[in-house]
Protein backbone atom coordinates (compact mmCIF):
# COMPACT_ATOMS: atom_id res chain seq x y z
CA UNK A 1 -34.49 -17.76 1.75
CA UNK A 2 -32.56 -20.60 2.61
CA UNK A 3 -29.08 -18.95 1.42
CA UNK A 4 -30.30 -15.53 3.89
CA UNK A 5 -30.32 -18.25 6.50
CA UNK A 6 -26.84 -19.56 5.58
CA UNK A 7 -25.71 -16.27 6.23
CA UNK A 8 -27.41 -15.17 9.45
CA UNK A 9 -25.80 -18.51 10.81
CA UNK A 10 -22.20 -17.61 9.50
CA UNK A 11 -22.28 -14.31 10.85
CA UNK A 12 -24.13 -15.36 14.32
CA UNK A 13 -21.37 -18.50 13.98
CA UNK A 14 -18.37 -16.15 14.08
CA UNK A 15 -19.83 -13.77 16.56
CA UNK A 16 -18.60 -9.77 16.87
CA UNK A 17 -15.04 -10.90 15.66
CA UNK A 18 -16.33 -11.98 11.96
CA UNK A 19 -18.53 -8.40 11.84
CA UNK A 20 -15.74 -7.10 12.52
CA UNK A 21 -13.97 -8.92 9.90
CA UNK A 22 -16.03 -7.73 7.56
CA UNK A 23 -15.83 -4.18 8.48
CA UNK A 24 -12.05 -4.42 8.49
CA UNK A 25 -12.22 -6.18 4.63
CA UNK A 26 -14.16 -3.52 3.67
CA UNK A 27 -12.08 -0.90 4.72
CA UNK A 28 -8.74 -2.43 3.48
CA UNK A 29 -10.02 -3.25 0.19
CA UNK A 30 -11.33 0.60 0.07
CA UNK A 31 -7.70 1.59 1.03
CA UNK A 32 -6.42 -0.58 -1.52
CA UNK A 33 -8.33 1.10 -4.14
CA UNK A 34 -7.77 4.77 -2.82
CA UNK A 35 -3.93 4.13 -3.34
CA UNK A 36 -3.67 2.44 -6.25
CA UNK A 37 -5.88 4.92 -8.08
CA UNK A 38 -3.24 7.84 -6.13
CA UNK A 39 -0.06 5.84 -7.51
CA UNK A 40 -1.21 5.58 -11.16
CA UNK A 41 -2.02 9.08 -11.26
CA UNK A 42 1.15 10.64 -9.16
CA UNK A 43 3.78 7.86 -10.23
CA UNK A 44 2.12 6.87 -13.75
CA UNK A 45 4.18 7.75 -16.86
CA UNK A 46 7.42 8.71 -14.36
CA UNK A 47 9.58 5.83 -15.92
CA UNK A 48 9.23 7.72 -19.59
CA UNK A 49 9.12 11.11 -18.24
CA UNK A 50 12.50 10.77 -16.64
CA UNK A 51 13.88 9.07 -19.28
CA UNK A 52 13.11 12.48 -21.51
CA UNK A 53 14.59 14.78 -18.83
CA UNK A 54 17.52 12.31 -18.67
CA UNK A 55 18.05 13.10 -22.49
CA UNK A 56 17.57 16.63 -22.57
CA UNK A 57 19.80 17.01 -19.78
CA UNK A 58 22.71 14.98 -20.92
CA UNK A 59 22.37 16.56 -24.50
CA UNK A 60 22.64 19.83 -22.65
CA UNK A 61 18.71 21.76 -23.33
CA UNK A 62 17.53 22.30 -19.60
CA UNK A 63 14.70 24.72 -21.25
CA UNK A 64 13.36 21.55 -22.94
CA UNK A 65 13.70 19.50 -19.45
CA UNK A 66 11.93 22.35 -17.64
CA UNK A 67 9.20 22.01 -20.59
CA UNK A 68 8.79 18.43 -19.59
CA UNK A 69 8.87 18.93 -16.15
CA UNK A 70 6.06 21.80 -16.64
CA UNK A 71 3.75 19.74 -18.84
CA UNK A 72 3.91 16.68 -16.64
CA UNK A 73 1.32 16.34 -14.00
CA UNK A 74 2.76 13.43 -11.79
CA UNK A 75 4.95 14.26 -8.49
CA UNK A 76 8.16 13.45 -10.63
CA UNK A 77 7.61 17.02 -11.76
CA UNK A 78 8.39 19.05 -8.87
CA UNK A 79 11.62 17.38 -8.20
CA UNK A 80 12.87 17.95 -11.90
CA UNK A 81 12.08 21.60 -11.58
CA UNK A 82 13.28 21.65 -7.91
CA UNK A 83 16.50 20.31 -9.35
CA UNK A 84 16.74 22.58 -12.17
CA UNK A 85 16.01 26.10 -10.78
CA UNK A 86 17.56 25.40 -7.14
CA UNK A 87 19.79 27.09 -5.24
CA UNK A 88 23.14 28.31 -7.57
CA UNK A 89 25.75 25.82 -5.32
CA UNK A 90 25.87 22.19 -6.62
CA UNK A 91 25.23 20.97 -2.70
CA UNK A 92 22.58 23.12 -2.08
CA UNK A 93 20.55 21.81 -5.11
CA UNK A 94 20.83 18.53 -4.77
CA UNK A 95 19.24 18.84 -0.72
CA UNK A 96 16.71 20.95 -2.27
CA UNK A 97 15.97 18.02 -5.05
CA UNK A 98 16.33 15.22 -2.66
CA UNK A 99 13.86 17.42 -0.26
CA UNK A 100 11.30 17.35 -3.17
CA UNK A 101 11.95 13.96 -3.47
CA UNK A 102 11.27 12.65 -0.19
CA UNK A 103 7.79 15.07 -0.41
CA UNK A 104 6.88 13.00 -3.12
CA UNK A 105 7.89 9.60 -2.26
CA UNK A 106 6.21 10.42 1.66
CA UNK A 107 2.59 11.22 -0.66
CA UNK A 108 3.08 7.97 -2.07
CA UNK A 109 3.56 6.07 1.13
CA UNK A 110 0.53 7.40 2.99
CA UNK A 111 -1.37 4.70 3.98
CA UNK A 112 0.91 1.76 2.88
CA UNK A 113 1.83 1.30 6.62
CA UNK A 114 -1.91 0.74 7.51
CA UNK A 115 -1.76 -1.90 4.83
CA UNK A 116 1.01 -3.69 6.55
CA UNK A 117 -0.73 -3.50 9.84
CA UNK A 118 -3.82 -4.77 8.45
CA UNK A 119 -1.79 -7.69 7.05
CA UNK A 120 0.01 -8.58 10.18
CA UNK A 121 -2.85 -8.22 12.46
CA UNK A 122 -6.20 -9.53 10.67
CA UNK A 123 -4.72 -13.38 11.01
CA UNK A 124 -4.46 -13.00 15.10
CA UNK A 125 -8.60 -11.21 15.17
CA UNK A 126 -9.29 -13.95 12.78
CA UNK A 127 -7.37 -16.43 15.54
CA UNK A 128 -9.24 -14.85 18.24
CA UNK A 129 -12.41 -15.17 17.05
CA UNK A 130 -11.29 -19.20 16.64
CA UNK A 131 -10.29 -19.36 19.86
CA UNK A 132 -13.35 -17.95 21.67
CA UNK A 133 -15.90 -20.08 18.89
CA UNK A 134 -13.87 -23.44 20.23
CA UNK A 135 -14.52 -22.33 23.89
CA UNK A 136 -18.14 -22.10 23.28
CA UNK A 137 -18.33 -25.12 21.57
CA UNK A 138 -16.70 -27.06 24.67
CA UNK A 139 -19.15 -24.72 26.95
CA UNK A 140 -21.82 -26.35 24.70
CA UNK A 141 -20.96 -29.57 25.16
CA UNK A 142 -20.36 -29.88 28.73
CA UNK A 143 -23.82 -28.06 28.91
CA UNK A 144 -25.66 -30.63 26.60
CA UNK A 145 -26.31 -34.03 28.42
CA UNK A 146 -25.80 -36.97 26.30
CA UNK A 147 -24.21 -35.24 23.12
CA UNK A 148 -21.31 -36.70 21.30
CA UNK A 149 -18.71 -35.59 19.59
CA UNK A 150 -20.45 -34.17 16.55
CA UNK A 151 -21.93 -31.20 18.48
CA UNK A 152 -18.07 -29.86 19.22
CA UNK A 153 -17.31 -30.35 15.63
CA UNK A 154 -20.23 -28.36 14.35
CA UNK A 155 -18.83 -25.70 16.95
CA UNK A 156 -15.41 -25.67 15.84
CA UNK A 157 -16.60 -25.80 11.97
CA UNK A 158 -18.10 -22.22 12.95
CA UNK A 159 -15.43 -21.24 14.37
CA UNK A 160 -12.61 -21.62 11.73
CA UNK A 161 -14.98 -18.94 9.68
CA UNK A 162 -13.54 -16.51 11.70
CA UNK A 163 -9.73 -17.76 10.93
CA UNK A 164 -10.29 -17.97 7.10
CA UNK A 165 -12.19 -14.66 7.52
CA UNK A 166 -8.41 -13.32 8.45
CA UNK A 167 -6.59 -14.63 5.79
CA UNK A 168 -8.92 -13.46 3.38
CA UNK A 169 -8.28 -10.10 5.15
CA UNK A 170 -4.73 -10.59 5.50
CA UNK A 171 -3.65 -12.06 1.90
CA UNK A 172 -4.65 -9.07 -0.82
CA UNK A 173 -3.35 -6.29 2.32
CA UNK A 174 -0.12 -8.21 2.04
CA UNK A 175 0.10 -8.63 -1.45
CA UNK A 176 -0.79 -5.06 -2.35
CA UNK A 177 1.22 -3.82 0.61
CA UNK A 178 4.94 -5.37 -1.28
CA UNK A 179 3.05 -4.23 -4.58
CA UNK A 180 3.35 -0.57 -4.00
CA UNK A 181 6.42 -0.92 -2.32
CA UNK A 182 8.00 -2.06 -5.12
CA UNK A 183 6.88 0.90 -7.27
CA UNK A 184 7.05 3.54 -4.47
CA UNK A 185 10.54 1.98 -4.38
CA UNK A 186 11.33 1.98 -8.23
CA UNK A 187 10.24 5.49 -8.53
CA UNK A 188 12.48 6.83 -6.00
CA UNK A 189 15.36 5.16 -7.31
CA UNK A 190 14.31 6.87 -10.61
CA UNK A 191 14.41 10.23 -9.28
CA UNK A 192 17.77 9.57 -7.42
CA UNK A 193 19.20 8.66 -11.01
CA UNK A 194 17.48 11.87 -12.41
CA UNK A 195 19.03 14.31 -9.85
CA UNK A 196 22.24 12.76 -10.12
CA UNK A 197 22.39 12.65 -13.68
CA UNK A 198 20.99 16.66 -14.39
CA UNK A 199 23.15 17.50 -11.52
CA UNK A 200 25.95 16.18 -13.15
CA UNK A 201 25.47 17.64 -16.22
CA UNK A 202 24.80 21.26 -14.69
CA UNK A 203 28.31 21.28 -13.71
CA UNK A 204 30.13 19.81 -16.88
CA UNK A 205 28.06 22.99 -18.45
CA UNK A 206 28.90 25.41 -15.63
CA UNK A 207 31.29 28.58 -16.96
CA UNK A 208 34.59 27.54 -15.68
């Protein structure tokens, strides 16, 4: 009972800004979930699976790359095969690869942004919600005849819940935000190797 209480005075303490808070928390660690879930299954296994198309390309077997690519069910596969049965001109290929690519790498960037939103802006609610607890406090106290300084502190101890309510928003958004950055990042650098690599191999093969 006495912990419900604890509560109801947090969240009475920190006023609309802290629900809000929490609805925002909520929602970015949903987001946080959605996307990693999205990036294992689209962008898991890619580092090995290119490595194998690599291989088969350099050694010269595109029917055993376009096997891989067929049998893989990650977003690395469509730019293999777009690379492999494109257009006939070198050029033309590699704009229809690099258009596959940037298909795949814009699937795994939906929703990143709104992670680095969440991260810049959940500090200033969080600051805001400060700000307006510390101007009731003072409100308070010129309204309470006789009351010391204690009564402001209590006020502004309530209202710092709504500044650490912001970090706590703001810290995992940022840190998963440069997390899938990074592999978003790594796994378009992989597939720039990949088309550059099959691409160049296609033409030491070509009939001259």
């Amino acid at each position: 009972m006495g912990q419900q209480s604890g509560i109801k005075e947090i969240l009475v303490a920190g006023g609309p800004v802290l629900i809000g808070m929490i609805l925002l928390s909520i929602y970015c660690v949903a987001l946080i979930w959605e996307r990693y879930k999205f990036i294992q299954k689209a962008a898991g296994g890619s580092t090995e699976f290119l490595a194998k198309v690599r291989a088969a390309a350099d050694a010269g077997k595109l029917s055993d790359a376009a096997s891989l690519a067929k049998g893989h069910k990650g977003l690395a596969s469509g730019v293999v095969l777009a690379t492999l049965s494109g257009p006939t001109n070198r050029d033309e290929r590699r704009r229809a690869a690099q258009r596959a690519a940037g298909r795949a790498v814009s699937a795994l960037e939906r929703g990143i942004s709104t992670l680095g939103t969440i991260a810049s802006v959940a500090p200033f609610i969080g600051l805001f919600g400060t700000v307006l607890g510390v101007m009731r406090a003072f409100k308070d106290l010129a309204n309470a005849a006789g009351a010391g300084p204690g009564l402001v502190a209590i006020g502004i101890s309530e209202a710092l819940i709504c500044t650490a309510a912001g970090l706590l928003v703001a810290i995992p958004a940022v840190a998963a935000f440069n997390h899938f950055n990074q592999k978003i990042a790594r796994f378009e650098e992989e597939l720039r190797w990949m088309i550059d690599e099959v691409l160049d191999g296609l033409v030491e093969r070509a009939p001259r």
